[in-house]
N, C-alpha and C. Protein backbone atom coordinates (compact mmCIF):
# COMPACT_ATOMS: atom_id res chain seq x y z
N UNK A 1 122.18 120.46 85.98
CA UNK A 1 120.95 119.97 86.55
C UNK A 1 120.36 121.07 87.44
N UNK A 2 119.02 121.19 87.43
CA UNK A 2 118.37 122.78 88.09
C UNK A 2 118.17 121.85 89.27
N UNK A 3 116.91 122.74 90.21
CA UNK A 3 116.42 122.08 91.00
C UNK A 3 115.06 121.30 91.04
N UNK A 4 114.45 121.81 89.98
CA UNK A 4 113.12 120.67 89.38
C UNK A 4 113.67 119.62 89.17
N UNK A 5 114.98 119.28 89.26
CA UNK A 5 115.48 118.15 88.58
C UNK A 5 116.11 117.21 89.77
N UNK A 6 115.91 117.76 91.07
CA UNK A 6 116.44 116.99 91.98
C UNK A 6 114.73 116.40 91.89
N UNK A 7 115.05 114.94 93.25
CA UNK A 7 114.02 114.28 93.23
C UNK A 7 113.50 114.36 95.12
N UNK A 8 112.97 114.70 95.55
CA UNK A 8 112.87 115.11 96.68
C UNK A 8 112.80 113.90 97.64
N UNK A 9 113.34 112.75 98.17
CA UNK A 9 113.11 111.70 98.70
C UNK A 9 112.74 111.53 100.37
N UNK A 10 111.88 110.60 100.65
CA UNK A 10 111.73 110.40 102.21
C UNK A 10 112.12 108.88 102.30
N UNK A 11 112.76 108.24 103.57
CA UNK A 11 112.78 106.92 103.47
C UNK A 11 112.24 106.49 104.61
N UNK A 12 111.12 105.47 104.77
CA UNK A 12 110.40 105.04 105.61
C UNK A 12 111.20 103.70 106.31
N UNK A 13 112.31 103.31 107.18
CA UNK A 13 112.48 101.78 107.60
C UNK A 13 111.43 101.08 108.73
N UNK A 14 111.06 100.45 108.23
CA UNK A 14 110.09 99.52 108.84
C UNK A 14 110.94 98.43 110.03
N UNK A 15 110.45 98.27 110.90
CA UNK A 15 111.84 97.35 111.53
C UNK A 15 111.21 97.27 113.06
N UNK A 16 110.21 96.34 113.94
CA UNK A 16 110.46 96.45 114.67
C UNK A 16 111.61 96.36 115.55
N UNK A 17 112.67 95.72 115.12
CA UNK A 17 114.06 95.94 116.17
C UNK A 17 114.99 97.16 115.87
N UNK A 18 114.89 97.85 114.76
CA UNK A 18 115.71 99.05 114.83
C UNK A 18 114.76 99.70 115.29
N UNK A 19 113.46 99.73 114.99
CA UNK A 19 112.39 101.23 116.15
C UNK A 19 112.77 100.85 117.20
N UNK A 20 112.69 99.81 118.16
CA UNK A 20 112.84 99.57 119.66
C UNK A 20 114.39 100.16 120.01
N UNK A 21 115.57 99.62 119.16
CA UNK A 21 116.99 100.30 119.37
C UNK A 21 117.52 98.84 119.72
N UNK A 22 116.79 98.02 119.66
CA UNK A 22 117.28 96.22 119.77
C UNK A 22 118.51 96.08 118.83
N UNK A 23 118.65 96.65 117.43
CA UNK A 23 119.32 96.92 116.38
C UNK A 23 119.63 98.09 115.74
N UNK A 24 121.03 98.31 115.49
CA UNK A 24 120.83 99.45 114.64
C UNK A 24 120.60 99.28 113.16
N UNK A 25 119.49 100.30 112.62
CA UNK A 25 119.26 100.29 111.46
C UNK A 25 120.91 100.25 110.16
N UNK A 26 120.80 99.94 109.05
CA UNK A 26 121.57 99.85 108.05
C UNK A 26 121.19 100.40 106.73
N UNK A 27 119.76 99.97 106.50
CA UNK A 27 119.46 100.18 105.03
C UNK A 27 119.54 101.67 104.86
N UNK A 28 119.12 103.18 106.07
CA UNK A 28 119.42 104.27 105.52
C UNK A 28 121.01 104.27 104.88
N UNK A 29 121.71 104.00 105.70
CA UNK A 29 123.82 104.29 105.54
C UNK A 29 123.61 103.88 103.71
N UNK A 30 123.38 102.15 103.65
CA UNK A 30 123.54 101.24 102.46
C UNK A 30 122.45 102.50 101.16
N UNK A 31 121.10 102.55 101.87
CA UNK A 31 120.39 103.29 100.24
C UNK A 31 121.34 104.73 100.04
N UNK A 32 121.43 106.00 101.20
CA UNK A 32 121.64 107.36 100.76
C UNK A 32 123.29 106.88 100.04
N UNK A 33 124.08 105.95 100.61
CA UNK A 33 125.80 105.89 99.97
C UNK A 33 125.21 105.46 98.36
N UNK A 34 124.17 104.52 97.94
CA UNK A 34 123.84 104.02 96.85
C UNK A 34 123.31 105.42 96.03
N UNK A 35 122.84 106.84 96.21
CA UNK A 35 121.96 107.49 95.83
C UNK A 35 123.51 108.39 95.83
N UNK A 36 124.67 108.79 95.59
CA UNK A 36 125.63 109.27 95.64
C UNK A 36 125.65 109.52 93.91
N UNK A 37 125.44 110.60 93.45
CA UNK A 37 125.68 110.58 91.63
C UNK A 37 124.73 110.21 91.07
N UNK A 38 123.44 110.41 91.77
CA UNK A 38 121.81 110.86 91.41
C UNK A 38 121.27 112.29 91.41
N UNK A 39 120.18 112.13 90.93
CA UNK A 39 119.65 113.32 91.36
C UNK A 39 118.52 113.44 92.54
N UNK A 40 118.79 112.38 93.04
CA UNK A 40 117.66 111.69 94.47
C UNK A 40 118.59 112.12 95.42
N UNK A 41 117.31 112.81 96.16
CA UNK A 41 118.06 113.64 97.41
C UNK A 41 116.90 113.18 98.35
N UNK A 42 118.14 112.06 99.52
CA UNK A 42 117.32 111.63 100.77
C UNK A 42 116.71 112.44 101.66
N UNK A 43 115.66 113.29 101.92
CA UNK A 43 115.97 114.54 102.94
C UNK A 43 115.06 114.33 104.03
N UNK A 44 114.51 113.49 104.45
CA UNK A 44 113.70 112.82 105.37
C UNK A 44 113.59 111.23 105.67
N UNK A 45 114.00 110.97 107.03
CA UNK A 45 113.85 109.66 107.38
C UNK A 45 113.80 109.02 108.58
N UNK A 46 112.59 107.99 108.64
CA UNK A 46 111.43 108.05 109.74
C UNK A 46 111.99 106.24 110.24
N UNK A 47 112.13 105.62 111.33
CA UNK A 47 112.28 104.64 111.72
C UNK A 47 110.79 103.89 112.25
N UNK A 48 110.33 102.68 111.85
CA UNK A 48 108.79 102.82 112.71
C UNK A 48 108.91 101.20 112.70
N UNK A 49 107.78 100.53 113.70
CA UNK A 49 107.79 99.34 113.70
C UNK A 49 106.83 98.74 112.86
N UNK A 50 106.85 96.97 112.78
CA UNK A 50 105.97 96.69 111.62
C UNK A 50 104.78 96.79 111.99
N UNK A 51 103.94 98.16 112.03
CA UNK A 51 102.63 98.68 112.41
C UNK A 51 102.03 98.52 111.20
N UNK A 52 100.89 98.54 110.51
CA UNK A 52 99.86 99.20 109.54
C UNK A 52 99.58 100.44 110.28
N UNK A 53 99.45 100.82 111.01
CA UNK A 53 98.92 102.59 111.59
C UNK A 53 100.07 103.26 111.07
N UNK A 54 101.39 102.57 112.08
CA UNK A 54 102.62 103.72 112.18
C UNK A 54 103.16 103.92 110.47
N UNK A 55 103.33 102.78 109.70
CA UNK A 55 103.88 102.40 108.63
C UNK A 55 102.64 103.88 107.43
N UNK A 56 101.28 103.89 107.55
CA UNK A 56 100.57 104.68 106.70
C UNK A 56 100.28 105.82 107.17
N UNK A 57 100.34 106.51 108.83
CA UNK A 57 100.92 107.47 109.14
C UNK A 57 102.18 108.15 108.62
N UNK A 58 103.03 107.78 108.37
CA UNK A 58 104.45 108.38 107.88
C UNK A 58 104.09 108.30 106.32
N UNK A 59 103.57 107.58 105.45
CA UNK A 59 103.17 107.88 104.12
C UNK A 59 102.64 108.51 103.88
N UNK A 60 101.41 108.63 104.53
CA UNK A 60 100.57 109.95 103.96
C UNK A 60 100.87 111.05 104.56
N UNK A 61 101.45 111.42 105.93
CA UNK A 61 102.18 112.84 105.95
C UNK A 61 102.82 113.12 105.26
N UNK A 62 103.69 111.91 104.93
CA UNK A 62 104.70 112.80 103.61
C UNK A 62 104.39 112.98 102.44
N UNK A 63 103.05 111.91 101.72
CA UNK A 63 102.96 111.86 100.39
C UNK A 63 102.14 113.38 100.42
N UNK A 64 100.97 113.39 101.41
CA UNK A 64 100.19 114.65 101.69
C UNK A 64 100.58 116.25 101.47
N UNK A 65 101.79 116.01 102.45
CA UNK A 65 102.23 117.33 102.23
C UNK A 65 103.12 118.59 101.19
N UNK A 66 102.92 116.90 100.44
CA UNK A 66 103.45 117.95 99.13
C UNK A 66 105.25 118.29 98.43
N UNK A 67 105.70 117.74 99.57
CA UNK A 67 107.26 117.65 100.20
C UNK A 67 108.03 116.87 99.19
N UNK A 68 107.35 115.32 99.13
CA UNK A 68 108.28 114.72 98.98
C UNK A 68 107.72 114.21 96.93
N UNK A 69 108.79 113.78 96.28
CA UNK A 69 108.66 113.05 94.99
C UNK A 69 108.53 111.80 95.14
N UNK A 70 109.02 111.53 95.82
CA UNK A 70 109.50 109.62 96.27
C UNK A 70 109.55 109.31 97.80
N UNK A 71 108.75 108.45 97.47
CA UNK A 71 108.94 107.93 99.24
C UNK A 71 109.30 106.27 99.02
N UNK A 72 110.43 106.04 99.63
CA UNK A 72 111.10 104.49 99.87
C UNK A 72 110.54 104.18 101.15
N UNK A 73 110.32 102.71 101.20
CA UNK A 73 109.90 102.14 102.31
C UNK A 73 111.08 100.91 102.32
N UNK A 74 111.68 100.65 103.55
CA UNK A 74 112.69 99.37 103.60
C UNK A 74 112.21 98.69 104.84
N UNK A 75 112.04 97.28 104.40
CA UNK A 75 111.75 96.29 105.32
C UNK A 75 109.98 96.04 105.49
N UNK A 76 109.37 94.90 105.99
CA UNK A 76 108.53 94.14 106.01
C UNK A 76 107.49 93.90 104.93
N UNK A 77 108.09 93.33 103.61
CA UNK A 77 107.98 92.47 102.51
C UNK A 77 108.28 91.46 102.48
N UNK A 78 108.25 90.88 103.54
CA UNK A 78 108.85 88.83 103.75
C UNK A 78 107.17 88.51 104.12
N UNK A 79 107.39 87.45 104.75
CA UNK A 79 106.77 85.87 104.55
C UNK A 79 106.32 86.64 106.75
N UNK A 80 107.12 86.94 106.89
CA UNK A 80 106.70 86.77 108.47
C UNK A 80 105.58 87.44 108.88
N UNK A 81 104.91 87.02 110.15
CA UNK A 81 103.73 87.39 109.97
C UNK A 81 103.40 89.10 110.68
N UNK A 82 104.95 89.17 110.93
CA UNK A 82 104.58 91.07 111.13
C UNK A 82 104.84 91.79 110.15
N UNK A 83 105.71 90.94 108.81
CA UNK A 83 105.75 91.83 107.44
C UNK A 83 104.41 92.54 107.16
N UNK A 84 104.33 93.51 106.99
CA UNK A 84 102.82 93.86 106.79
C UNK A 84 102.69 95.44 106.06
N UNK A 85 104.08 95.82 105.68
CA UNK A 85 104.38 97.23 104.84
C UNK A 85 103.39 97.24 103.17
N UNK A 86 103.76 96.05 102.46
CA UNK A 86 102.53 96.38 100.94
C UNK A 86 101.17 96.57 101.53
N UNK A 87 100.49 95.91 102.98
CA UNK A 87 99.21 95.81 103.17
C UNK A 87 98.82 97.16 104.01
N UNK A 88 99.93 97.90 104.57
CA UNK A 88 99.70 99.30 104.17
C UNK A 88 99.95 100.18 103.49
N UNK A 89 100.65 99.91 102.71
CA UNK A 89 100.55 101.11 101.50
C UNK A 89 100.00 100.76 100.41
N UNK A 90 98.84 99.53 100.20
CA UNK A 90 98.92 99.84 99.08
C UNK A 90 96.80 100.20 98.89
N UNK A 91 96.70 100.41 99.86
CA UNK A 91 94.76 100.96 100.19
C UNK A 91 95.37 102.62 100.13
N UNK A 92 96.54 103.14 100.44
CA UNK A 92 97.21 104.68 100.35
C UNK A 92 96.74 105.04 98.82
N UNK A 93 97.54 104.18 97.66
CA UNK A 93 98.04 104.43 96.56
C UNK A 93 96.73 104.92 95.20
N UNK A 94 97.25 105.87 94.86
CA UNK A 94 95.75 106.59 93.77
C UNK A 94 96.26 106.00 92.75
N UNK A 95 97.28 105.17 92.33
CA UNK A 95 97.13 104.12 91.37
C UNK A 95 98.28 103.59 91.16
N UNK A 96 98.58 102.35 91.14
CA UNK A 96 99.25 101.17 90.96
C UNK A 96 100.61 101.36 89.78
N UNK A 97 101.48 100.93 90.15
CA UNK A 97 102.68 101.28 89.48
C UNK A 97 103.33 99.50 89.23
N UNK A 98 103.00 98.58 88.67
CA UNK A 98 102.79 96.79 88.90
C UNK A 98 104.51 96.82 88.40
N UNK A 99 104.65 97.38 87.29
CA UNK A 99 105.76 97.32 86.80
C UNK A 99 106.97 97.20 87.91
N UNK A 100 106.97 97.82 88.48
CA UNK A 100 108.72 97.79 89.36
C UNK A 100 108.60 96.90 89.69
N UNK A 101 107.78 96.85 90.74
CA UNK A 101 107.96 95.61 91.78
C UNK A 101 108.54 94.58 91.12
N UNK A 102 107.25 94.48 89.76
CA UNK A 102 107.41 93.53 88.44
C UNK A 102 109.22 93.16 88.29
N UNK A 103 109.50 94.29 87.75
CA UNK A 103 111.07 94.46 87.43
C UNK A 103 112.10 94.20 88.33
N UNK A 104 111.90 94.52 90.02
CA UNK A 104 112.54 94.31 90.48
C UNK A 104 113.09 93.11 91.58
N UNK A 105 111.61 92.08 91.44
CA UNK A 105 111.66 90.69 91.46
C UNK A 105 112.31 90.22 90.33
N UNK A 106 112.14 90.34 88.73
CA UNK A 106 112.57 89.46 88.13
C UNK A 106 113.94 89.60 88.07
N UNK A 107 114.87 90.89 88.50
CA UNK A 107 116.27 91.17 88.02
C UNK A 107 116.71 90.38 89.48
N UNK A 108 115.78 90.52 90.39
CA UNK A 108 116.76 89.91 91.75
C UNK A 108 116.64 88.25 91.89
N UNK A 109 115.60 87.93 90.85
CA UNK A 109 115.60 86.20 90.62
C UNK A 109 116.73 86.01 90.09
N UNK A 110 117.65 86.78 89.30
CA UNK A 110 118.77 86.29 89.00
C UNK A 110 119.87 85.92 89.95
N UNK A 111 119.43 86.70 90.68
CA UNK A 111 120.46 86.45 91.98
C UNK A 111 120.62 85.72 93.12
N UNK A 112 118.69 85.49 93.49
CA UNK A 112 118.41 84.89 94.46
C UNK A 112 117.12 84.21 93.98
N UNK A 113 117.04 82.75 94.47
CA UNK A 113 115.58 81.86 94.01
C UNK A 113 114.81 82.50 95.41
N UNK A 114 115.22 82.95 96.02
CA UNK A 114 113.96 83.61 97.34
C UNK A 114 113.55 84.87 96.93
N UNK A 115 113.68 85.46 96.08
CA UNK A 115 113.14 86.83 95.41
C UNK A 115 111.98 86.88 94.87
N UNK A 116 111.61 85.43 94.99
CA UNK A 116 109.85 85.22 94.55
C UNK A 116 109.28 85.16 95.63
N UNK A 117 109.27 85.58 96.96
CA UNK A 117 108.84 85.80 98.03
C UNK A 117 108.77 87.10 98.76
N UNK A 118 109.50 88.10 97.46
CA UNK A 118 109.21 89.36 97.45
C UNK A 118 107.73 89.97 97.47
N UNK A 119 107.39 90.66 98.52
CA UNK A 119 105.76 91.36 98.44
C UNK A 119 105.58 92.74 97.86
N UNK A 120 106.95 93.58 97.68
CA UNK A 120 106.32 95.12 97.85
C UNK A 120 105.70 95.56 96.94
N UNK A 121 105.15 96.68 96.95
CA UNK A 121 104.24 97.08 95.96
C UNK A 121 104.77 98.65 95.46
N UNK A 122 104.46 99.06 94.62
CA UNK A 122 105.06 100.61 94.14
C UNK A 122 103.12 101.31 93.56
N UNK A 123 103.41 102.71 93.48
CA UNK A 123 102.31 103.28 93.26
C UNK A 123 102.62 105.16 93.13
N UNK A 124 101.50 105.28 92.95
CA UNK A 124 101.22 107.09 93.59
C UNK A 124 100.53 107.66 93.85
N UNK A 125 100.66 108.26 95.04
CA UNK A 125 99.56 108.85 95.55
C UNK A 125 99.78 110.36 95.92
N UNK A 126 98.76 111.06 95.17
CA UNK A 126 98.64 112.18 95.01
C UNK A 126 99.77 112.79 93.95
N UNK A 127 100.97 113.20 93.83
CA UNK A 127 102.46 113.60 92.87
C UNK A 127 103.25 112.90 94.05
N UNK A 128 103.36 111.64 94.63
CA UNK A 128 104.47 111.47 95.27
C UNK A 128 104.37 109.92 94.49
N UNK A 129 105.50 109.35 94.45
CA UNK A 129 105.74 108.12 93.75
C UNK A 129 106.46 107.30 95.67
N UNK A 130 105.61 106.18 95.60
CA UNK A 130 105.75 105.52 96.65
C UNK A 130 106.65 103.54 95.79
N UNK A 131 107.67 103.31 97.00
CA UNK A 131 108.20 101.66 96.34
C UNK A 131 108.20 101.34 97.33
N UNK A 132 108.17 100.13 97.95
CA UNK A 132 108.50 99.20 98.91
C UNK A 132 109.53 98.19 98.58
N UNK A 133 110.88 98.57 99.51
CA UNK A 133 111.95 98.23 99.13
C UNK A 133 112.07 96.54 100.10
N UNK A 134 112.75 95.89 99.97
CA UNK A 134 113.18 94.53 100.93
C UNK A 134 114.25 95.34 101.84
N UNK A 135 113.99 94.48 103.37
CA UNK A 135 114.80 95.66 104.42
C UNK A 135 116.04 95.22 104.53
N UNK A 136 116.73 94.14 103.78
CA UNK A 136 118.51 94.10 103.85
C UNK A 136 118.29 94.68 103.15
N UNK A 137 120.08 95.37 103.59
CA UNK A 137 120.67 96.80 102.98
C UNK A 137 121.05 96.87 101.69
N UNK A 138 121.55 95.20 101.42
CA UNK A 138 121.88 94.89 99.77
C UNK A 138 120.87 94.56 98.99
N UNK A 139 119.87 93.67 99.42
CA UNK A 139 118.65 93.89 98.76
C UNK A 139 117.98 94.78 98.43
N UNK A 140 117.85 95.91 99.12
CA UNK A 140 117.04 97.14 99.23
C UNK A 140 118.19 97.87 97.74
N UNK A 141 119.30 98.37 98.00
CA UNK A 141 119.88 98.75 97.06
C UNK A 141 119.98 98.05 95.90
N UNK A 142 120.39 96.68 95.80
CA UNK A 142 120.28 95.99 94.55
C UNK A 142 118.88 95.94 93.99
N UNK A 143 117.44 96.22 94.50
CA UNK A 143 116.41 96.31 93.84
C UNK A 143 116.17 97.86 93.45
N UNK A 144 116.56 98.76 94.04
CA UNK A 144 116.38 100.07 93.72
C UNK A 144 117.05 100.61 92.71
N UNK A 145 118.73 99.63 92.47
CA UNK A 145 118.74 100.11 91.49
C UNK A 145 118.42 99.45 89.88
N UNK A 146 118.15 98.37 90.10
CA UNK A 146 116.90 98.17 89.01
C UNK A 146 115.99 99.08 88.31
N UNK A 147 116.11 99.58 89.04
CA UNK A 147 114.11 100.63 88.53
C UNK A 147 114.97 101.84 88.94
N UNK A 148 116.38 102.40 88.81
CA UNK A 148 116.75 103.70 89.46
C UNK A 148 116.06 104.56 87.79
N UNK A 149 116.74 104.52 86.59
CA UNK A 149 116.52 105.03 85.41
C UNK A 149 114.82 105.03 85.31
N UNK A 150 113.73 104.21 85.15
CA UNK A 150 112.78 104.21 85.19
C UNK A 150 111.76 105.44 86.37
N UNK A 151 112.16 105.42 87.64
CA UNK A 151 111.94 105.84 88.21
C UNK A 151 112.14 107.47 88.55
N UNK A 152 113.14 107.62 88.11
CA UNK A 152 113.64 109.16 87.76
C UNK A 152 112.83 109.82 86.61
N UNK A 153 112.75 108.74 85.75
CA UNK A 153 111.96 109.18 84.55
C UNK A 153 110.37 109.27 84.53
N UNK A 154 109.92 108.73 85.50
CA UNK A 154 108.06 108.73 86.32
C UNK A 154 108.31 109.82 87.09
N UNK A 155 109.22 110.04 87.75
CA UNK A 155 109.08 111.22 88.64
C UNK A 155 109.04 112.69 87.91
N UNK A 156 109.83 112.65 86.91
CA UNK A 156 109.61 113.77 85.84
C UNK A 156 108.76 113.97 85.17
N UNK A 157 108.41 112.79 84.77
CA UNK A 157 106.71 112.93 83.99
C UNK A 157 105.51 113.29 85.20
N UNK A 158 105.48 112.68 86.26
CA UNK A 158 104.90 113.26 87.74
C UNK A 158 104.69 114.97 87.37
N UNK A 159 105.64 115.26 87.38
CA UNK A 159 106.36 117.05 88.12
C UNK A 159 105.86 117.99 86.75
N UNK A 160 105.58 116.81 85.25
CA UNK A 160 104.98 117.71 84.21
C UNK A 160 106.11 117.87 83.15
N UNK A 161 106.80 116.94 83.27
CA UNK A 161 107.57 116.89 81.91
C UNK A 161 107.47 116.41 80.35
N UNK A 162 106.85 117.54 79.74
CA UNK A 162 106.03 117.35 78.37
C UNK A 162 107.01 116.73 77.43
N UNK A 163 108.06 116.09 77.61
CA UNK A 163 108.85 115.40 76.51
C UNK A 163 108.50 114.67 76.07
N UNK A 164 109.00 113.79 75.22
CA UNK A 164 108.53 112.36 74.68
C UNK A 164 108.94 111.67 75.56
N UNK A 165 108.67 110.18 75.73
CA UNK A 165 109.15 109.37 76.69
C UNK A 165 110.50 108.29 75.69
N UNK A 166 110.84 109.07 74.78
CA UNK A 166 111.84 107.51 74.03
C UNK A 166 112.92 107.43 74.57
N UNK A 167 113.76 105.88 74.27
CA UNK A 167 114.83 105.53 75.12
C UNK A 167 115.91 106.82 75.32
């Protein structure tokens, strides 16, 4: 594997109680141990509360600058009324990616009947591929890796990979 072939990752946790230090965060430890025997390399990661400013500040620096392939977002995709992570990223996104989310509600309905209360949204903006993950640590990983194969494979086609796309 070269290095066009790594995937350059940032992870955004959303959380007002791990930004304050009320809690310590989990989902970084739970996603980078899950990303172990990928070619997704975590190399940036930002703690922020459930803002719309702070939450699309940290996206578009990173999607902007060119840095990153993938940017993960974990936490505020619920029902509560400071969840508010899809309703900023997804006015960011230069176009809509319906499928994951798609995919990664229906594989986690198998697991859980509250997975239809899933909000996040996936997209890209500019060459960076953006997901909004759910902020437990097992959720976040059990939906990511749903869409891990798919996603590796958008990010390559992203970066200009003239192959065919077959299974």
């Amino acid at each position: 594997m070269g290095p066009e072939d790594i995937v350059s990752t940032a992870l955004l946790v959303v959380s007002d109680r791990a930004s304050s230090g009320v809690r310590a965060d989990k989902c970084e430890a739970a996603i980078r141990q899950s990303l172990h025997g990928t070619p997704i390399r975590l190399t940036d990661v930002k703690v922020v509360p459930d803002d719309i400013g702070d939450i699309r500040a940290a996206i578009t620096g990173w999607a902007d600058s060119g840095m990153f392939d993938l940017i993960l977002t974990s936490g505020g995709t619920g029902l509560s009324p400071r969840d508010v992570t899809p309703e900023a990223t997804e006015p960011l996104l230069d176009r809509a990616i319906p499928g994951i989310p798609e995919a990664m509600r229906a594989m986690s309905l198998k697991i859980t009947p509250r997975a239809a209360l899933a909000r996040g949204v996936a997209g890209i903006r500019k060459r960076t591929m953006i997901i909004n993950l759910p902020g437990s640590p097992k959720a976040a990983v059990e939906n990511f890796s749903f869409v891990l194969d798919a996603v590796i494979h958008g990010v390559a086609k992203m970066k200009g990979d003239p192959s065919d796309c077959g299974t």
